[in-house]
Protein backbone atom coordinates (compact mmCIF):
# COMPACT_ATOMS: atom_id res chain seq x y z
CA UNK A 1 6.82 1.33 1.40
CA UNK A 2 3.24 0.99 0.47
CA UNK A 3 2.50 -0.21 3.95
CA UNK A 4 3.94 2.58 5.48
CA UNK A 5 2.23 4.89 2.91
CA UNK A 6 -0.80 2.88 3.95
CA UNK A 7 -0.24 3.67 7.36
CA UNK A 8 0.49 7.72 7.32
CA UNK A 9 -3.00 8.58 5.00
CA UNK A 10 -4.95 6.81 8.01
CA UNK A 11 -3.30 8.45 10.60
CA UNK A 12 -3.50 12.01 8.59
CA UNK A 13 -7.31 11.13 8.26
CA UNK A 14 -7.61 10.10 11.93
CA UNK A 15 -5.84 13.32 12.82
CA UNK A 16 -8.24 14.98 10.02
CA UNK A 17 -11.07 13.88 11.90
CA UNK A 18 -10.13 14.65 15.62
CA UNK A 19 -10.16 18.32 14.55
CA UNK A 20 -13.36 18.27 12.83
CA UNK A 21 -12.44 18.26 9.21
CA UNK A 22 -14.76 15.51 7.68
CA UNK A 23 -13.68 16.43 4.29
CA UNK A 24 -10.00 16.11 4.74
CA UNK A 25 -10.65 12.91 6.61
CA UNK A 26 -12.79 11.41 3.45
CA UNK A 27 -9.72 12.68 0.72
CA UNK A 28 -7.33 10.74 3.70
CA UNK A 29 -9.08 7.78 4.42
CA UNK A 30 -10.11 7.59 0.10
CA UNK A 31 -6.19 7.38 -0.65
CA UNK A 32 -5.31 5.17 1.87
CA UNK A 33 -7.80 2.67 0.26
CA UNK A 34 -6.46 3.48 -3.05
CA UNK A 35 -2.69 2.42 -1.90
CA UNK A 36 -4.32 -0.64 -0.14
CA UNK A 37 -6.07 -2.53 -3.29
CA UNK A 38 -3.66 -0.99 -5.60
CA UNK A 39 -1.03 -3.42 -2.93
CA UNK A 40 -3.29 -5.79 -2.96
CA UNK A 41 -3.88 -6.05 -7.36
CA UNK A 42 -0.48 -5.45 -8.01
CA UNK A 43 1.71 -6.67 -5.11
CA UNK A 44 0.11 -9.81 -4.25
CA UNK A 45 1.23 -12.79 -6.54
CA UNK A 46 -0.93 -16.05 -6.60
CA UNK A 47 1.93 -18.48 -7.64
CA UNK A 48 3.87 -17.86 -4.29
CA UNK A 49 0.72 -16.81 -2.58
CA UNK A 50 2.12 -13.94 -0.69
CA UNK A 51 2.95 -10.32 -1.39
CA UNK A 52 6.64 -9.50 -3.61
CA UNK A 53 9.08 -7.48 -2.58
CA UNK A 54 8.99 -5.20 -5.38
CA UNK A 55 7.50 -4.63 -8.90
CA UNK A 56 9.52 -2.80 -11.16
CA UNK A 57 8.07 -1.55 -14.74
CA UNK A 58 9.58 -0.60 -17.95
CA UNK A 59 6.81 2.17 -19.50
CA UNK A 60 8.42 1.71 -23.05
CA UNK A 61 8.22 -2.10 -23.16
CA UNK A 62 5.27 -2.51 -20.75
CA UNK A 63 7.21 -5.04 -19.10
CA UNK A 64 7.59 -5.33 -15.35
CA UNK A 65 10.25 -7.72 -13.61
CA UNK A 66 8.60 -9.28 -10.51
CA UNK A 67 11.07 -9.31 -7.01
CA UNK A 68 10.16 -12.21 -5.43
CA UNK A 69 12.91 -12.43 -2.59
CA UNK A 70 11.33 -13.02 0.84
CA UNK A 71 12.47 -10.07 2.97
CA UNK A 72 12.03 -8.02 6.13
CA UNK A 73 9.55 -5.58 3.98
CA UNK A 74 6.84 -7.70 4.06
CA UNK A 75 6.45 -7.39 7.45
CA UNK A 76 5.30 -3.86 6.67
CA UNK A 77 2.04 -5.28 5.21
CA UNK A 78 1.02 -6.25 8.88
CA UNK A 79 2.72 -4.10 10.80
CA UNK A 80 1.61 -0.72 9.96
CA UNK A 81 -2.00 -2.48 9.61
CA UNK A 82 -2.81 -2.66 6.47
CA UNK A 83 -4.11 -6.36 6.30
């Protein structure tokens, strides 16, 4: 999901640009950065050394449980370019 996230804020700032809207393209291109090290921080987990599946969070306990189950999803990560 955040790959494909990823993937949609460049191509919005790619389109942004083609039409002349520098501005729009910056705010674009920004965000997609923003999606790509928060993936990066909070996706990537050293003791498996690859990215999880999925992070879920508890706000009232500040706890998160960590998905570690190697699926299809990850293949987002490349696919739609984001590393």
């Amino acid at each position: 999901t955040c790959a494909s996230v990823y993937a949609g804020l460049i191509a919005a700032a790619k389109l942004a640009s083609a039409f002349g809207k520098g501005k729009l393209y910056e705010t674009f291109y920004k965000y997609a950065q923003e999606v790509k090290e928060a993936t990066i921080t909070h996706l990537y987990d050293k003791s498996v050394n690859r990215f999880l599946t999925r992070l879920s969070c508890e706000s009232n306990t500040n706890t998160c449980e960590l998905d570690k189950t190697i699926d299809s999803s990850i293949y987002g990560i490349w696919h739609f370019g984001m590393l």
